[in-house]
C-alpha atoms as a PDB file:
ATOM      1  CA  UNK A   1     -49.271   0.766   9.551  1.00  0.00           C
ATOM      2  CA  UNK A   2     -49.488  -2.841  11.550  1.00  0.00           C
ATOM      3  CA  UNK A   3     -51.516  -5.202   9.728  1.00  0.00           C
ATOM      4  CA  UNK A   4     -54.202  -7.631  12.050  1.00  0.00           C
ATOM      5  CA  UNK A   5     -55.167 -10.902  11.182  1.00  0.00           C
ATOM      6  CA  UNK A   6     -58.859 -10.103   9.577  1.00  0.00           C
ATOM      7  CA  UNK A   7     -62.359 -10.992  10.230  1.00  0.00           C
ATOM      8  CA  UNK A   8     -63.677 -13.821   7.910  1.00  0.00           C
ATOM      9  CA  UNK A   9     -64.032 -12.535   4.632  1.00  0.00           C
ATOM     10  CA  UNK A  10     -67.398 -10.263   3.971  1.00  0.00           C
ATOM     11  CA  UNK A  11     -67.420  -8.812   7.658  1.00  0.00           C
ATOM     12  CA  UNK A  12     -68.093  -5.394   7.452  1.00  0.00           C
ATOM     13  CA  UNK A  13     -68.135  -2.752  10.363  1.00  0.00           C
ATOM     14  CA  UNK A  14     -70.922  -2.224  12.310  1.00  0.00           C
ATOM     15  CA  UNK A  15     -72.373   1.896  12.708  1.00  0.00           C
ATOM     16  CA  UNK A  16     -71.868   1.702  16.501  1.00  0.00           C
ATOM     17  CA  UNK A  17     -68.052   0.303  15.579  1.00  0.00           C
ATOM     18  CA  UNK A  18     -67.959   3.469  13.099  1.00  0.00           C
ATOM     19  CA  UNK A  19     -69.376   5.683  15.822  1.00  0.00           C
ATOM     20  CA  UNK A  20     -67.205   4.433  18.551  1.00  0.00           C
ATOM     21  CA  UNK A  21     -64.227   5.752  16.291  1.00  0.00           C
ATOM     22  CA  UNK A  22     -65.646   8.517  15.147  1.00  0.00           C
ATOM     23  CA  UNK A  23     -66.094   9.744  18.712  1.00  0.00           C
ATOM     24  CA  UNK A  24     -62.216   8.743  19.521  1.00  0.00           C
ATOM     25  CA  UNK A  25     -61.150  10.920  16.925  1.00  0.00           C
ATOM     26  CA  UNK A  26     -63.634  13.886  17.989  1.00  0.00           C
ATOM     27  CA  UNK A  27     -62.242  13.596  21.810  1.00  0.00           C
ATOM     28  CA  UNK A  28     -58.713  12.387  21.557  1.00  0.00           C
ATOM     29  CA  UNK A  29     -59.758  10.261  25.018  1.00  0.00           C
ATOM     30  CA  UNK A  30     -61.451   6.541  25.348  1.00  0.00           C
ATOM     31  CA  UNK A  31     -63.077   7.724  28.445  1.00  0.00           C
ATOM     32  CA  UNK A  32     -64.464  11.156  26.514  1.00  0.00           C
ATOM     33  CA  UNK A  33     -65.567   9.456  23.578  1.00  0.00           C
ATOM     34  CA  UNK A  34     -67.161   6.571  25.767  1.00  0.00           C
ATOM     35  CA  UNK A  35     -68.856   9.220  27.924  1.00  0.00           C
ATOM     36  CA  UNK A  36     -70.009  10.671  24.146  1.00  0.00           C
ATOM     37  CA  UNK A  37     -71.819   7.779  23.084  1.00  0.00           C
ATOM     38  CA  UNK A  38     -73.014   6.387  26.578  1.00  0.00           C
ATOM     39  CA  UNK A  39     -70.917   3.328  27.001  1.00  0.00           C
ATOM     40  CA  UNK A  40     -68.223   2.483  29.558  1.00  0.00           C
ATOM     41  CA  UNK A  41     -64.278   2.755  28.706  1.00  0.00           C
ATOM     42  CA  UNK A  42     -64.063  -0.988  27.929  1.00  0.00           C
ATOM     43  CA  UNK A  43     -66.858  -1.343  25.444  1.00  0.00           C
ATOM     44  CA  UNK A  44     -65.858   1.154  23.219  1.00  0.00           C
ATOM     45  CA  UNK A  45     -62.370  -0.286  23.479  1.00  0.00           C
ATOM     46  CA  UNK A  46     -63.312  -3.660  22.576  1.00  0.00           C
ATOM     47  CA  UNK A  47     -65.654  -2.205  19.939  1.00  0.00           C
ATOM     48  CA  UNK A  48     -62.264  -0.101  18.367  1.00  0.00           C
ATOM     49  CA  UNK A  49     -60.383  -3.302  18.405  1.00  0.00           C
ATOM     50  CA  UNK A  50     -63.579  -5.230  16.731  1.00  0.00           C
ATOM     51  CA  UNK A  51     -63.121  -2.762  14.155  1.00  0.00           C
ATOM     52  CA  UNK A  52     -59.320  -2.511  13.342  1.00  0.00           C
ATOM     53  CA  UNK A  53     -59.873  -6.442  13.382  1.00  0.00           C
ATOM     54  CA  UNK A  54     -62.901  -6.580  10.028  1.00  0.00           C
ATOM     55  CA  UNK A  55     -60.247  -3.170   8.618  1.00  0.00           C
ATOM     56  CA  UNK A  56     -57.160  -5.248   9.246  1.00  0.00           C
ATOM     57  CA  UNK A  57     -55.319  -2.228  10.403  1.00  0.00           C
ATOM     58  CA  UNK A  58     -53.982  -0.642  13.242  1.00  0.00           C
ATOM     59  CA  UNK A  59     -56.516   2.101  14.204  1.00  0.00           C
ATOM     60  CA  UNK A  60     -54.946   3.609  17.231  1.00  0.00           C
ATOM     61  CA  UNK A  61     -51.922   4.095  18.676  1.00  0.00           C
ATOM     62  CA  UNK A  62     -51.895   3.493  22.054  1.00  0.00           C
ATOM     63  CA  UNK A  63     -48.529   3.729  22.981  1.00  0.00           C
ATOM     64  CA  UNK A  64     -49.667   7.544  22.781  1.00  0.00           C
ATOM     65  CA  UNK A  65     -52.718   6.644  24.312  1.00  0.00           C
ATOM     66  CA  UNK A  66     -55.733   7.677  21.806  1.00  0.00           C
ATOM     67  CA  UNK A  67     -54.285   8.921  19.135  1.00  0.00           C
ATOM     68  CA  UNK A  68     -55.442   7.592  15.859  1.00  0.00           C
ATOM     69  CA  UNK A  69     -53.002   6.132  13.237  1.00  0.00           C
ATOM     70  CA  UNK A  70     -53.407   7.694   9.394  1.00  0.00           C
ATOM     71  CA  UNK A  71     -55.453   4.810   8.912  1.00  0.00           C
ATOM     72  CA  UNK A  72     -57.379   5.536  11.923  1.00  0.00           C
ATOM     73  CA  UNK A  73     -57.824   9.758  10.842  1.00  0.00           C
ATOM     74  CA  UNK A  74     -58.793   8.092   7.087  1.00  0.00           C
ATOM     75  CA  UNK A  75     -60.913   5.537   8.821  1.00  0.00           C
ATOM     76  CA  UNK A  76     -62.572   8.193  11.325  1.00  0.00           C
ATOM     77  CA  UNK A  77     -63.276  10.642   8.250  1.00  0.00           C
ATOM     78  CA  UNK A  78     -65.052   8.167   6.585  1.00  0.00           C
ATOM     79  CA  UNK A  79     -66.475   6.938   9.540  1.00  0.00           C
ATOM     80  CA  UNK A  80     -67.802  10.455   9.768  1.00  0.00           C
ATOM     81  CA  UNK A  81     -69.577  10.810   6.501  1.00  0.00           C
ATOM     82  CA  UNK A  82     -71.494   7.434   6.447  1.00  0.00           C
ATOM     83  CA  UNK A  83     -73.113   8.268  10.242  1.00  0.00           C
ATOM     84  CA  UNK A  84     -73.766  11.313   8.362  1.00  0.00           C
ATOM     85  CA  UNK A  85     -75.266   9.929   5.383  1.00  0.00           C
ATOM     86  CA  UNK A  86     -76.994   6.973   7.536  1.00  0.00           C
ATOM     87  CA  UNK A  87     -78.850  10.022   9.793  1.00  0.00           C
ATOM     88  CA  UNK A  88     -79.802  11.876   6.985  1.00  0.00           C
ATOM     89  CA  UNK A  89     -81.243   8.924   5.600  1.00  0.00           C
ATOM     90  CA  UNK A  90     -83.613   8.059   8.660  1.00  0.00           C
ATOM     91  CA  UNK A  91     -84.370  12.227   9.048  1.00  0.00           C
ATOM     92  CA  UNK A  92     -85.305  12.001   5.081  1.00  0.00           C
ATOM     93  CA  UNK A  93     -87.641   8.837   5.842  1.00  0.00           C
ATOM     94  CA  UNK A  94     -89.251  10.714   9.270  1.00  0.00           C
ATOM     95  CA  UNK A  95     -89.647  13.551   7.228  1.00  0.00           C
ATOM     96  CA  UNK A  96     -91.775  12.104   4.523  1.00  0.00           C
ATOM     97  CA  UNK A  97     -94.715  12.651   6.801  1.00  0.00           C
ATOM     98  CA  UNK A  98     -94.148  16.131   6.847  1.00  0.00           C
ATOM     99  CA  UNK A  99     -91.094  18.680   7.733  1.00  0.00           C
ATOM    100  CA  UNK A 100     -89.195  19.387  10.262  1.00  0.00           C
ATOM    101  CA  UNK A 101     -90.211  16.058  11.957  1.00  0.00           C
ATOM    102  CA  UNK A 102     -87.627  14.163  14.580  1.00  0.00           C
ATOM    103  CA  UNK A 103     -84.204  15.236  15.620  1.00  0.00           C
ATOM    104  CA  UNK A 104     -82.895  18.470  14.136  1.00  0.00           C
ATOM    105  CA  UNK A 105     -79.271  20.003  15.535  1.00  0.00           C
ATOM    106  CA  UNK A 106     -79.136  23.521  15.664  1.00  0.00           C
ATOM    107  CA  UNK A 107     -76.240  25.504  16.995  1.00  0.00           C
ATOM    108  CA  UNK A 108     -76.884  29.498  18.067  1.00  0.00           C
ATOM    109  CA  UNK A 109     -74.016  31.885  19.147  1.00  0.00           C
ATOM    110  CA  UNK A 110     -73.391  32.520  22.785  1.00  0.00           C
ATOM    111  CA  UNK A 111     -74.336  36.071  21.952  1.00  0.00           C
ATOM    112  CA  UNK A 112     -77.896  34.850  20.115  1.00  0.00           C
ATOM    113  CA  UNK A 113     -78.592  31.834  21.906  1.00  0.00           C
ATOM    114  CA  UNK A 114     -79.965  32.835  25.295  1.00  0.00           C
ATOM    115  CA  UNK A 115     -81.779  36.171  23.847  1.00  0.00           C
ATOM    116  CA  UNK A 116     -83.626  34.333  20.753  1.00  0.00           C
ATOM    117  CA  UNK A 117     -84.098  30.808  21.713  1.00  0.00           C
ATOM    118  CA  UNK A 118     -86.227  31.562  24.985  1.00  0.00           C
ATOM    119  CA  UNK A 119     -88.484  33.171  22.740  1.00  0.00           C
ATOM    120  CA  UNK A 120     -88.253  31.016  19.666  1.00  0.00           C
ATOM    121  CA  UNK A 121     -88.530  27.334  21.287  1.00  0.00           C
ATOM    122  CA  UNK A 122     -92.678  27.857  21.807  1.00  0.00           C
ATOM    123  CA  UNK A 123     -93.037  29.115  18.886  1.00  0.00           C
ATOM    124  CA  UNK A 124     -91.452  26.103  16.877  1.00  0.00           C
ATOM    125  CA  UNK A 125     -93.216  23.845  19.026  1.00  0.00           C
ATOM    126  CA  UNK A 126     -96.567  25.330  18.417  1.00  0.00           C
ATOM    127  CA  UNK A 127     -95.632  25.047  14.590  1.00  0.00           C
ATOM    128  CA  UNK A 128     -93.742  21.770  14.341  1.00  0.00           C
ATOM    129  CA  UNK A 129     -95.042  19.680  17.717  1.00  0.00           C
ATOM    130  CA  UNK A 130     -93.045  16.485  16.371  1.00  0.00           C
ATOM    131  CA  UNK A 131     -90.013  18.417  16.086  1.00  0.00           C
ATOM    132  CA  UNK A 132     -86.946  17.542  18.676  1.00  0.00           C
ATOM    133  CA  UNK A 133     -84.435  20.259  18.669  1.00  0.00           C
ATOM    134  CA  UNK A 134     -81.194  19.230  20.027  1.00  0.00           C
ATOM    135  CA  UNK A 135     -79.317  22.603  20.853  1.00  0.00           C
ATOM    136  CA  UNK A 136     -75.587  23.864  20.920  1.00  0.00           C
ATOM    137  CA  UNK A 137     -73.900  26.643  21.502  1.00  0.00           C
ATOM    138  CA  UNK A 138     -70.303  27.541  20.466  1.00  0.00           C
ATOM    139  CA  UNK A 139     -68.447  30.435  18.328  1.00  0.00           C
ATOM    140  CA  UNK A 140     -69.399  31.145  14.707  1.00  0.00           C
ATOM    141  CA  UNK A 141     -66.206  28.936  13.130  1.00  0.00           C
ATOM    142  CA  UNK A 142     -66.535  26.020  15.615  1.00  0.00           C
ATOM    143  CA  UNK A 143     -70.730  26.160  14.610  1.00  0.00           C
ATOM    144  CA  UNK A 144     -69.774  26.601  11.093  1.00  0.00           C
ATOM    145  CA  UNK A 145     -67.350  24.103  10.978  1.00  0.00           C
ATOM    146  CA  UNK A 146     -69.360  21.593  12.396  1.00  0.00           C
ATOM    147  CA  UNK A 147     -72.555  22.399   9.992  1.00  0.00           C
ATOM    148  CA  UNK A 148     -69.947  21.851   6.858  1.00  0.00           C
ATOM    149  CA  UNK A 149     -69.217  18.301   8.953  1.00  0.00           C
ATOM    150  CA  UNK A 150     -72.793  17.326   9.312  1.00  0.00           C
ATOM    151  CA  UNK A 151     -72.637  17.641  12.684  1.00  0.00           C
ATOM    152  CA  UNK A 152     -75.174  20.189  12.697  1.00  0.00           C
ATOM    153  CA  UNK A 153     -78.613  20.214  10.472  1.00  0.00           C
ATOM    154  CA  UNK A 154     -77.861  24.568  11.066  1.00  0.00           C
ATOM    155  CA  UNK A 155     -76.807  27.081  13.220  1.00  0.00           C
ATOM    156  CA  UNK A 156     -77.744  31.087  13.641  1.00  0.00           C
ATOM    157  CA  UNK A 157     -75.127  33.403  13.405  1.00  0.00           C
ATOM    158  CA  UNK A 158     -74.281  36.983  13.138  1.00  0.00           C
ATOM    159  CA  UNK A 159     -73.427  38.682   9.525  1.00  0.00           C
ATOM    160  CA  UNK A 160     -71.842  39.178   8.009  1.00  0.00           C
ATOM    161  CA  UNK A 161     -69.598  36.057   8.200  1.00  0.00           C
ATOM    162  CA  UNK A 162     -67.505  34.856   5.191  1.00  0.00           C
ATOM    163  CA  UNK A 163     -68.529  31.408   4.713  1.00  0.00           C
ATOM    164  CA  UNK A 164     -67.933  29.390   1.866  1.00  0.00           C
ATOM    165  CA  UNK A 165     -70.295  26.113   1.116  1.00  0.00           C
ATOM    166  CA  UNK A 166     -73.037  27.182   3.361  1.00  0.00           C
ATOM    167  CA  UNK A 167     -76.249  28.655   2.483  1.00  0.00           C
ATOM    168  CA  UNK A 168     -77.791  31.647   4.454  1.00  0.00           C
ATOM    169  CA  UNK A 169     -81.291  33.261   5.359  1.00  0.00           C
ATOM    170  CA  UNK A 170     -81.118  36.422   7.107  1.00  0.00           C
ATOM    171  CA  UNK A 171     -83.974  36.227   9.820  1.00  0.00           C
ATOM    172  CA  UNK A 172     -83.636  39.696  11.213  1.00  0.00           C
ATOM    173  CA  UNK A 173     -81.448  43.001  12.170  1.00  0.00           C
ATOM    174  CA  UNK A 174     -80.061  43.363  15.352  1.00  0.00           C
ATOM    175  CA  UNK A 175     -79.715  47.120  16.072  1.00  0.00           C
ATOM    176  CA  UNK A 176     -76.627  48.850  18.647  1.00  0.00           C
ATOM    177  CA  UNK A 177     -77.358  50.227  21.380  1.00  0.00           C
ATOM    178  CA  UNK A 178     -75.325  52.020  23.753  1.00  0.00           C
ATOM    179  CA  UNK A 179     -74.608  50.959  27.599  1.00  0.00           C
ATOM    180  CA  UNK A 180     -73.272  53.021  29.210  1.00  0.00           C
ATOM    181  CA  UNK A 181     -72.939  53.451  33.820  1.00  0.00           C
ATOM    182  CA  UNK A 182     -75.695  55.470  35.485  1.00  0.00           C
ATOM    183  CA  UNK A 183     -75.179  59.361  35.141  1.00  0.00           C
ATOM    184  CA  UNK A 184     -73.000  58.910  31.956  1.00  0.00           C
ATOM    185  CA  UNK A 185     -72.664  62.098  29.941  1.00  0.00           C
ATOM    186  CA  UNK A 186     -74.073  60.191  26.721  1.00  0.00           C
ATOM    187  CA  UNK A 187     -76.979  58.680  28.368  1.00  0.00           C
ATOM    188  CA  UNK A 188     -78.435  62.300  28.517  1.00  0.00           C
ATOM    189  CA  UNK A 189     -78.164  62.382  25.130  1.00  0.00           C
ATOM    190  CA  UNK A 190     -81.555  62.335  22.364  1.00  0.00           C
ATOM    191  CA  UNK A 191     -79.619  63.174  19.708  1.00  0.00           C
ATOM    192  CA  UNK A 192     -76.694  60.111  19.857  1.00  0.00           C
ATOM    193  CA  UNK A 193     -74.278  59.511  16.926  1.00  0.00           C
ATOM    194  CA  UNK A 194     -71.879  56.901  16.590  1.00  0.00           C
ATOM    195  CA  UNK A 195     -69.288  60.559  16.808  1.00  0.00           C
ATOM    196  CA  UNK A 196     -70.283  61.071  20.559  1.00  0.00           C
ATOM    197  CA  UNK A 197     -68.028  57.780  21.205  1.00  0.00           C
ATOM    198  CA  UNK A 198     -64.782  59.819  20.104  1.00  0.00           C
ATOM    199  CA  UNK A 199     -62.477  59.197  23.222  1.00  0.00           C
ATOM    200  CA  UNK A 200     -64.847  56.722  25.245  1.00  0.00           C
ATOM    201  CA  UNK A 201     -63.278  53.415  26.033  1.00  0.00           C
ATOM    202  CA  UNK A 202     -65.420  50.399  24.314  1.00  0.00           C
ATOM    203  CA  UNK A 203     -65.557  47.656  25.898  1.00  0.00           C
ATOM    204  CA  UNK A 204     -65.440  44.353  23.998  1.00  0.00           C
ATOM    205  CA  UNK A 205     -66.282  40.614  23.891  1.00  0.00           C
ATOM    206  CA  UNK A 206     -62.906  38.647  23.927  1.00  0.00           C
ATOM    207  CA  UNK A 207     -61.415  37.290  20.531  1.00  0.00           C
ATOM    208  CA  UNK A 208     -63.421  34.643  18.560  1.00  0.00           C
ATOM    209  CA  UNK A 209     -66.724  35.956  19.389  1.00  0.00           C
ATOM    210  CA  UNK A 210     -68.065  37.708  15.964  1.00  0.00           C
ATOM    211  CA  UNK A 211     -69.850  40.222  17.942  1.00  0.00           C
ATOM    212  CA  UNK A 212     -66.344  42.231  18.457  1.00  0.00           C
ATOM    213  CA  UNK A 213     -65.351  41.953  14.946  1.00  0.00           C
ATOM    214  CA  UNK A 214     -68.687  43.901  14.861  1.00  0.00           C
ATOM    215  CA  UNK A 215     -68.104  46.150  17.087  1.00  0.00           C
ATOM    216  CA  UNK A 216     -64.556  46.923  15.990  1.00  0.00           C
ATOM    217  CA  UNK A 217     -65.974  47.269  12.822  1.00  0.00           C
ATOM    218  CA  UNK A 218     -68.455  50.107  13.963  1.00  0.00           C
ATOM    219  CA  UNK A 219     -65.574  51.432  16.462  1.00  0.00           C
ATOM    220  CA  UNK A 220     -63.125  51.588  13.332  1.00  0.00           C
ATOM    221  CA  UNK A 221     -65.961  53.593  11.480  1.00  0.00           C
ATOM    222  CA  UNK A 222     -64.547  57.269  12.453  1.00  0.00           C
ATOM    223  CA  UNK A 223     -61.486  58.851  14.247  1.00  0.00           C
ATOM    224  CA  UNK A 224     -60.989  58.960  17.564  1.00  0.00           C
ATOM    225  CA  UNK A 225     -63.442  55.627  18.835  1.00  0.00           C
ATOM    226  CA  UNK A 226     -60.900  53.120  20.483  1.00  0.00           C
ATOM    227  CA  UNK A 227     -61.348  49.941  22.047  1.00  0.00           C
ATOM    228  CA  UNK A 228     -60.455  49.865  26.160  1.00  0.00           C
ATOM    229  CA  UNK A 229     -57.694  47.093  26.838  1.00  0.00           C
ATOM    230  CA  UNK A 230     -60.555  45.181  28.572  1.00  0.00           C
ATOM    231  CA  UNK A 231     -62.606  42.268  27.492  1.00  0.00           C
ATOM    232  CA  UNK A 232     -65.404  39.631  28.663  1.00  0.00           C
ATOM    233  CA  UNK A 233     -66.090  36.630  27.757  1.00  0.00           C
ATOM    234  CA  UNK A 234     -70.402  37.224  27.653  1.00  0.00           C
ATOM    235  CA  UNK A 235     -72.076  40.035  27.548  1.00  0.00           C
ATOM    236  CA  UNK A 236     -73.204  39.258  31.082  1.00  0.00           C
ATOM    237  CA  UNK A 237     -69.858  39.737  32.353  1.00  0.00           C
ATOM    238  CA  UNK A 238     -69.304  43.185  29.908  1.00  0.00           C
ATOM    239  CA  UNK A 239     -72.550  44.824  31.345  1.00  0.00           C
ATOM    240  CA  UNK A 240     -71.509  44.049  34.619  1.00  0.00           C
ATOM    241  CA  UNK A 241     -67.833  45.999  33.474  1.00  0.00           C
ATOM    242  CA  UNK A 242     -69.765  48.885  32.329  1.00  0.00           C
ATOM    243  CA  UNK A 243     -71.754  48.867  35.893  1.00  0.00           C
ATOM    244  CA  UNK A 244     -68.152  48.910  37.380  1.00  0.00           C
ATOM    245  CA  UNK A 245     -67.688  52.253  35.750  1.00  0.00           C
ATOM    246  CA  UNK A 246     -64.699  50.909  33.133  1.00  0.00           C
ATOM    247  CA  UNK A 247     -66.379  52.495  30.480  1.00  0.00           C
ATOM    248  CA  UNK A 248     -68.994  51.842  27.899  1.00  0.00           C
ATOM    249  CA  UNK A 249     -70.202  49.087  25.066  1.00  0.00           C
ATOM    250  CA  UNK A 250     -72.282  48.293  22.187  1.00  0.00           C
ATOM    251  CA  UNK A 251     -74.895  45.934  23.119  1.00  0.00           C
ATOM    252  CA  UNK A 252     -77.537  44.298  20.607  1.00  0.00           C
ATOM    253  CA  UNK A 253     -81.081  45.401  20.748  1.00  0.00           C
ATOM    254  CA  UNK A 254     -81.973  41.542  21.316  1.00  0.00           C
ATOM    255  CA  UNK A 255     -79.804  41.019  24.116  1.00  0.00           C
ATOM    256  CA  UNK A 256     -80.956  44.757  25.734  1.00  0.00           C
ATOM    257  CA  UNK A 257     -84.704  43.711  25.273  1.00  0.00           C
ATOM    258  CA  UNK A 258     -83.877  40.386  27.109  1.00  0.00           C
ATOM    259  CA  UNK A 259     -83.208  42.250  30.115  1.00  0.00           C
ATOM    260  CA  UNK A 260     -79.428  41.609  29.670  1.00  0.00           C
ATOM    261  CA  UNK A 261     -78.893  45.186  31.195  1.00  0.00           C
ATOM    262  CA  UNK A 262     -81.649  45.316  33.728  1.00  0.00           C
ATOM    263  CA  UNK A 263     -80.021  46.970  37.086  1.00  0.00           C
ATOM    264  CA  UNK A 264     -79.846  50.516  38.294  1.00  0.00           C
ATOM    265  CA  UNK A 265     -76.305  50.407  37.253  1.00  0.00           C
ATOM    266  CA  UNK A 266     -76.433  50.744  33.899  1.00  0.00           C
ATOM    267  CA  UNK A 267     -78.117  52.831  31.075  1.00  0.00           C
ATOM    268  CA  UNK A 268     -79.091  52.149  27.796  1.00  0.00           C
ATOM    269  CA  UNK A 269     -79.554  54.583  24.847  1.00  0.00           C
ATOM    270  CA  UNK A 270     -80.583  53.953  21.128  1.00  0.00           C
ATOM    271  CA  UNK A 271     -78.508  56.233  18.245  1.00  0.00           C
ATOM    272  CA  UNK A 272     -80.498  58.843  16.726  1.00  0.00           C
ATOM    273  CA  UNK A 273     -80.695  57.189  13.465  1.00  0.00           C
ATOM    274  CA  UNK A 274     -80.470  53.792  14.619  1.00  0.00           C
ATOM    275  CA  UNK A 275     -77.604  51.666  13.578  1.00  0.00           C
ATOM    276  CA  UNK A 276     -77.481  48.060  12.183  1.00  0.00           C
ATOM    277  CA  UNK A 277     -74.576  46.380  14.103  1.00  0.00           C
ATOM    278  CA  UNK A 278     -75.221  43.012  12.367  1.00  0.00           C
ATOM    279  CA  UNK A 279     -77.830  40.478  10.855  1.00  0.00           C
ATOM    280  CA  UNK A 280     -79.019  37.723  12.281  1.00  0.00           C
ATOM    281  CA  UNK A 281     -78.833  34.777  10.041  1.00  0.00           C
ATOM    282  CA  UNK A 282     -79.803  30.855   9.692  1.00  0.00           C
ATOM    283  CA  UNK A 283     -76.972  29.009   8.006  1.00  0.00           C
ATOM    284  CA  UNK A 284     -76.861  25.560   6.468  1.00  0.00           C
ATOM    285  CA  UNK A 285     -74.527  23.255   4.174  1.00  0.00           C
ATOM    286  CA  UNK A 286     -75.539  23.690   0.614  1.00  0.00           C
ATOM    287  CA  UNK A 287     -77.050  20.926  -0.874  1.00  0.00           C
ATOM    288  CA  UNK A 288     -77.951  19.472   2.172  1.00  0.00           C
ATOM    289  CA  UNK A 289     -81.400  17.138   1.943  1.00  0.00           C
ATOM    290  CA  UNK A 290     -82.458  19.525   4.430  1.00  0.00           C
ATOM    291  CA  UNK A 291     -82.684  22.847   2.720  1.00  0.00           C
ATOM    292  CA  UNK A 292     -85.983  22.873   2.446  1.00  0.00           C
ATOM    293  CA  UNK A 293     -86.972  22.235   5.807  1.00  0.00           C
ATOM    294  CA  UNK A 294     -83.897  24.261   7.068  1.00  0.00           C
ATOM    295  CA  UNK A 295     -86.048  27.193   5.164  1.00  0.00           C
ATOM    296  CA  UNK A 296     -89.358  26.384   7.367  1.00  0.00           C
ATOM    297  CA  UNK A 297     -87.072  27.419  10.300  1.00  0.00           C
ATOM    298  CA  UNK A 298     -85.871  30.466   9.100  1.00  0.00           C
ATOM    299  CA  UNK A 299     -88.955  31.735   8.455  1.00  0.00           C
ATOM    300  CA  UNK A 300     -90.325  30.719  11.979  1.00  0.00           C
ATOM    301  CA  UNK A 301     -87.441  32.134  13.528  1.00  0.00           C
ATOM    302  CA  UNK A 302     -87.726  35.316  11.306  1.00  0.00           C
ATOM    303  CA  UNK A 303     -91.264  35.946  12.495  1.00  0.00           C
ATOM    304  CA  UNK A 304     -90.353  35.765  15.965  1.00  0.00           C
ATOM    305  CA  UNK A 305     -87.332  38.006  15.802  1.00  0.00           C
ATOM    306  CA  UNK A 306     -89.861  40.812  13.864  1.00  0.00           C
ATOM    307  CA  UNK A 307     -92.380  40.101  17.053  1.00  0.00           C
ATOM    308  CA  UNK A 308     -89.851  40.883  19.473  1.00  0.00           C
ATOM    309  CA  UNK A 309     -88.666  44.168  17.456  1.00  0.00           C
ATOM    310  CA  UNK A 310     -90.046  47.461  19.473  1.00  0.00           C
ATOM    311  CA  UNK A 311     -89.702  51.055  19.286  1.00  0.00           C
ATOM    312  CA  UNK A 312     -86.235  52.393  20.320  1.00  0.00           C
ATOM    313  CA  UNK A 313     -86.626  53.433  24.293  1.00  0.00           C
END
């Protein structure tokens, strides 16, 4: 660690210094993190070198361009949690005129996201008109990992999820269908059991999305299911394999009743005695000053999710 000649004594770092590092160490580039925080390249430079300045330590090492020094990942982490504490602090102070006021980050699965939130957004608006979603969609770890950082108020996910430190609502079930290509044997089915898959080729989500640890989970159920070789990376893209004729999938009752299999192409059946795939859950960072109001938006959510539930086709 190179020591700087320091600031006069009692200088303390600014929040935009903080964020300006905080971003570096989220994007590993000076022109990503600028980009981040809407500044050019040489501002958040000079605001970096402000800061190792008032620290007295060498922040970065760029002789390997952005990468921060162990004072600079100590500083960043820190860095990190005072933003943190310094948004929750002005969302606390909104809030006192009522919940769910201001900015709130939310992250939703890839596989949630664009089935739920369509219908959910004029809902929450009717209820909370002073709320200001900011929206993000990733994976379940990268969503979960960033509400255990405070980078998120919440996300939805699918369960179950191990999780440790976060708190969880379940808003809803999200039932299985099967897809399956025009003139399948199955589809002529009224009398489907998770059995009639023995031999078909399932067709799965790639790795990381929860929704095939799901589905393997319901494949793995009996002898004889198996999983094709195949994956997709949405279930856009899988529907469209199962139109292709390269065999069949599991798709979520949301997603179906979303239209996400609309097209002559493709088929979809419920199970006989319909089956649960997974839940549909709101989960937050316990002890977060937001519990409460991270509560209101379960049960908003929850109430749209049972007014978009309908009889199997």
């Amino acid at each position: 660690m190179t020591n700087l000649d320091p600031l006069p004594r009692g200088a303390l770092p600014t929040l935009r210094q903080l964020q300006f590092l905080a971003a570096l160490q989220a994007h590993g580039s000076f022109v990503r993190a600028a980009d981040a925080v809407g500044v050019t390249q040489p501002t958040l430079s000079a605001g970096v070198k402000e800061l190792e300045a008032i620290l007295g330590v060498t922040l970065v090492d760029r002789a390997r361009g952005a990468a921060l020094t162990p004072a600079g990942e100590e500083a960043a982490s820190r860095a990190v949690r005072i933003l943190s504490e310094t948004e929750e602090l002005v969302r606390a102070l909104h809030g006192a005129s009522g919940p769910l006021v201001g900015p709130f980050r939310l992250g939703a699965i890839p596989t949630i996201a664009p089935f739920l939130l369509p219908k959910a957004l004029p809902a929450l608006r009717g209820q909370f008109p002073d709320l200001r979603l900011l929206l993000r969609e990733d994976v379940s770890n990268r969503l979960v990992d960033q509400v255990r950082a405070r980078a998120l108020d919440a996300a939805i996910i699918a369960l179950p999820y191990e999780a440790s430190g976060l708190e969880i609502e379940v808003i809803g079930e999200d039932e299985f269908l099967l897809a399956a290509p025009k003139g399948h044997p199955l589809v002529r089915r009224n009398d489907l059991t998770p059995e009639d898959l023995a031999g078909e080729d399932v067709l799965l989500l790639e790795d990381g999305h929860c929704l095939r640890d799901h589905a393997l989970r319901f494949c793995g159920a009996a002898p004889g299911r198996q999983a094709a070789d195949v994956s997709a990376t949405s279930l856009y893209t899988l529907v469209q394999m199962v139109a292709g004729g390269m065999g069949v999938t599991l798709l979520p009752r949301l997603a179906s009743e979303a239209g996400t299999a609309a097209g002559p192409a493709v088929e979809v059946r419920p199970f006989s005695a319909p089956v649960v795939g997974r839940s549909i859950g709101v989960a937050w960072r316990a002890g977060s000053p937001r519990s409460g109001e991270c509560r209101l938006l379960a049960a908003a959510l929850r109430e749209v999710v049972s007014g978009s539930a309908s009889p199997a086709p």
